[in-house]
Protein backbone atom coordinates (compact mmCIF):
# COMPACT_ATOMS: atom_id res chain seq x y z
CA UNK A 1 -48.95 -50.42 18.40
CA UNK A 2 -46.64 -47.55 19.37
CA UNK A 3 -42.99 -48.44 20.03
CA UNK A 4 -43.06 -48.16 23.74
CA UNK A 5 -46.02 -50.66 24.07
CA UNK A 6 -43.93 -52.83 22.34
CA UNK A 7 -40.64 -52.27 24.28
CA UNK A 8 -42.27 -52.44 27.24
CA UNK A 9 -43.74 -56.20 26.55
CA UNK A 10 -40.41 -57.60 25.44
CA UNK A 11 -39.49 -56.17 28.79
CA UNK A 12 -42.44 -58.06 30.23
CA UNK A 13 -41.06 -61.05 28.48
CA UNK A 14 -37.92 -60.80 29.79
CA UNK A 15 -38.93 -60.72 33.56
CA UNK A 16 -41.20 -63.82 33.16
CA UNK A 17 -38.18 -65.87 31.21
CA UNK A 18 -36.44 -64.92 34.62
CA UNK A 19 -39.16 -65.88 36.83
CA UNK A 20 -39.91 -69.15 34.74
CA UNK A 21 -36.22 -70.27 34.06
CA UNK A 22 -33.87 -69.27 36.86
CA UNK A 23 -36.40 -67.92 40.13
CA UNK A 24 -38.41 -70.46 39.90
CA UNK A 25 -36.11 -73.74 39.37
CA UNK A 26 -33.47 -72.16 41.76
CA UNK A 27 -35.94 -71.89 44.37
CA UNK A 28 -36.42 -75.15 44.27
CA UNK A 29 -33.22 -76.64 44.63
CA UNK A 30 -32.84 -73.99 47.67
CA UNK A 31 -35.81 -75.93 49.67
CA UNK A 32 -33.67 -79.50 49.00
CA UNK A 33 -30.19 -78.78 49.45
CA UNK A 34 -29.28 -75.31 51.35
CA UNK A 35 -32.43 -74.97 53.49
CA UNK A 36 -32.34 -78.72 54.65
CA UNK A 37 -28.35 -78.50 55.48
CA UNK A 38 -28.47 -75.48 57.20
CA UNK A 39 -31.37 -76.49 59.42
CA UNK A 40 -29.83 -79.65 60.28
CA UNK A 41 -26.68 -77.54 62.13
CA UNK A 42 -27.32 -77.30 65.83
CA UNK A 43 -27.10 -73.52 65.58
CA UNK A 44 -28.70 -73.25 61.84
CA UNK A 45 -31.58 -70.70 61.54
CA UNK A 46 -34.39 -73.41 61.30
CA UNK A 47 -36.00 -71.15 59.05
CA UNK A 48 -36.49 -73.27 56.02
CA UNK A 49 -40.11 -73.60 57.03
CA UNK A 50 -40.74 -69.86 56.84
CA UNK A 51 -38.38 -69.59 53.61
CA UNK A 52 -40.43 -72.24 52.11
CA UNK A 53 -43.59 -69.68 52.73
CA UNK A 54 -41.53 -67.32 51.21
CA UNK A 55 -40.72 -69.52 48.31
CA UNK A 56 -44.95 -70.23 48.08
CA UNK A 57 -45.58 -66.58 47.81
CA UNK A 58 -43.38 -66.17 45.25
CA UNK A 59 -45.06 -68.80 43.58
CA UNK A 60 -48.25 -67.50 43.58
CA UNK A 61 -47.26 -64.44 42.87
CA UNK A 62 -45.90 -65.54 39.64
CA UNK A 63 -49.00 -67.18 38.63
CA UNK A 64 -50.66 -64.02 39.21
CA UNK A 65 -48.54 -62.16 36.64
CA UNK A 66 -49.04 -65.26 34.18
CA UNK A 67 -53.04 -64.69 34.32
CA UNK A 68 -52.87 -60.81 33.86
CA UNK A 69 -50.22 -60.96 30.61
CA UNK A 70 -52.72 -63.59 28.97
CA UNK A 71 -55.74 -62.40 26.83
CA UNK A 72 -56.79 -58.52 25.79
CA UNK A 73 -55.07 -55.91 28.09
CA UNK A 74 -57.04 -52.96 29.67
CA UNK A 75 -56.21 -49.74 31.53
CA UNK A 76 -57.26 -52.19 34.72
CA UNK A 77 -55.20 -55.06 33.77
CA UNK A 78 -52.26 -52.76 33.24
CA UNK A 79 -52.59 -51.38 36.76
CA UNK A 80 -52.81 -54.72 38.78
CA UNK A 81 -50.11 -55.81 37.25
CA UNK A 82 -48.06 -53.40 38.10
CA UNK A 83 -49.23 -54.09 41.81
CA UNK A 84 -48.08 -57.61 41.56
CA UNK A 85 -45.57 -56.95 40.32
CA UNK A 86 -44.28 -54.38 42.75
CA UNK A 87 -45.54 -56.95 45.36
CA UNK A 88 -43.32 -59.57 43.63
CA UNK A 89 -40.48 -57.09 43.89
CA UNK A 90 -41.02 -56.64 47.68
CA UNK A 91 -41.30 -60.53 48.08
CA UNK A 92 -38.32 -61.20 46.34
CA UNK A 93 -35.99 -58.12 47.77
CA UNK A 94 -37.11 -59.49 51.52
CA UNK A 95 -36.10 -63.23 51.00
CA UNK A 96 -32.93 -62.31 49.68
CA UNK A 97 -32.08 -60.07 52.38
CA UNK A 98 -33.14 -62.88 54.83
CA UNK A 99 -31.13 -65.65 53.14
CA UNK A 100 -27.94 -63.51 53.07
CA UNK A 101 -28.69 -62.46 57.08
CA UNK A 102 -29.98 -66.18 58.12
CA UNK A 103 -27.95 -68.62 55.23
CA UNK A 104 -25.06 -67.29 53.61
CA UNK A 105 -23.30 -66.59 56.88
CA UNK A 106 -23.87 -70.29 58.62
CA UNK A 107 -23.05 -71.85 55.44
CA UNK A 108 -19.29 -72.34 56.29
CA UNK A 109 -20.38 -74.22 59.44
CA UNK A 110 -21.08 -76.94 57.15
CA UNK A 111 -18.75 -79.62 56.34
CA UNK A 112 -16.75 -79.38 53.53
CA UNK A 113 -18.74 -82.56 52.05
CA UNK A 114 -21.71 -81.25 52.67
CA UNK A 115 -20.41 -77.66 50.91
CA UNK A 116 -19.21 -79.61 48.02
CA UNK A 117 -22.69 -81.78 47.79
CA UNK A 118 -24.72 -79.04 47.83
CA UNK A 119 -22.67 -76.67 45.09
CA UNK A 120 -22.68 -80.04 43.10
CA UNK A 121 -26.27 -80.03 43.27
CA UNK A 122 -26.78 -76.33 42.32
CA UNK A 123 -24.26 -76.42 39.54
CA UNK A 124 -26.11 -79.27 37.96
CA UNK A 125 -28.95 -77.73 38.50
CA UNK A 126 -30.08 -75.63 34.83
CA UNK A 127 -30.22 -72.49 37.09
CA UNK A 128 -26.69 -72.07 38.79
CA UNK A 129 -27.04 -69.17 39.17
CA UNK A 130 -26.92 -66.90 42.59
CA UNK A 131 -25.53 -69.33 45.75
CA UNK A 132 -23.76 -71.40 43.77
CA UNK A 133 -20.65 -68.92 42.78
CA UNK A 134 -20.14 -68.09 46.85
């Protein structure tokens, strides 16, 4: 194996430790504690439904990239993984744009309890990470 082959799978590596051990868990503890809170305010988004799809999508999406890294590669393999994971990409890049239009900006509506139960929950969460330091 060349060097970039090899550069390029620790990259690989990298992105599916993310996935796996922050995206994944974080999403999560989204669906139980920010989504629920927020849709409970008489003038909340009630989106967590849709985010939730989001949040499924992702999922699967994931999965996908686990099958194609397993086993022997091929020119093929190489090229639909790239499309998931360009897919992934646009996934991702859209529900963030929609929780900081939808979430962040309703989250101050909540009570200060509520605030402080819900960044307890994140920070004791492994992955606090992303809403938790606003």
């Amino acid at each position: 194996m060349t060097e970039q082959p090899l550069r390029l799978r620790d990259r690989l590596e990298g992105v599916l430790s993310f996935l796996h051990d922050d995206t994944l868990p974080h999403m999560e503890v989204e669906e139980t504690t920010i989504y629920a809170a927020v849709d409970r305010l008489p003038d909340g988004p009630h989106s967590g439904p849709a985010m939730a799809l989001d949040h499924e999508a992702i999922r699967a999406l994931v999965h996908e990239v686990d099958g194609l890294t397993r086993g022997p590669t091929s020119k093929r393999k190489r090229m639909k993984l790239q499309g998931v994971l360009f897919a992934l990409e646009a996934v991702t890049r859209l529900h963030i744009e929609k929780e900081e239009r939808l979430y962040i900006p309703v989250l101050n509506q909540l009570s200060p309890k509520v605030r402080a139960a819900i960044r307890a929950q994140l920070l004791a969460h492994p992955v606090n990470r992303g809403h938790a330091r606003r």
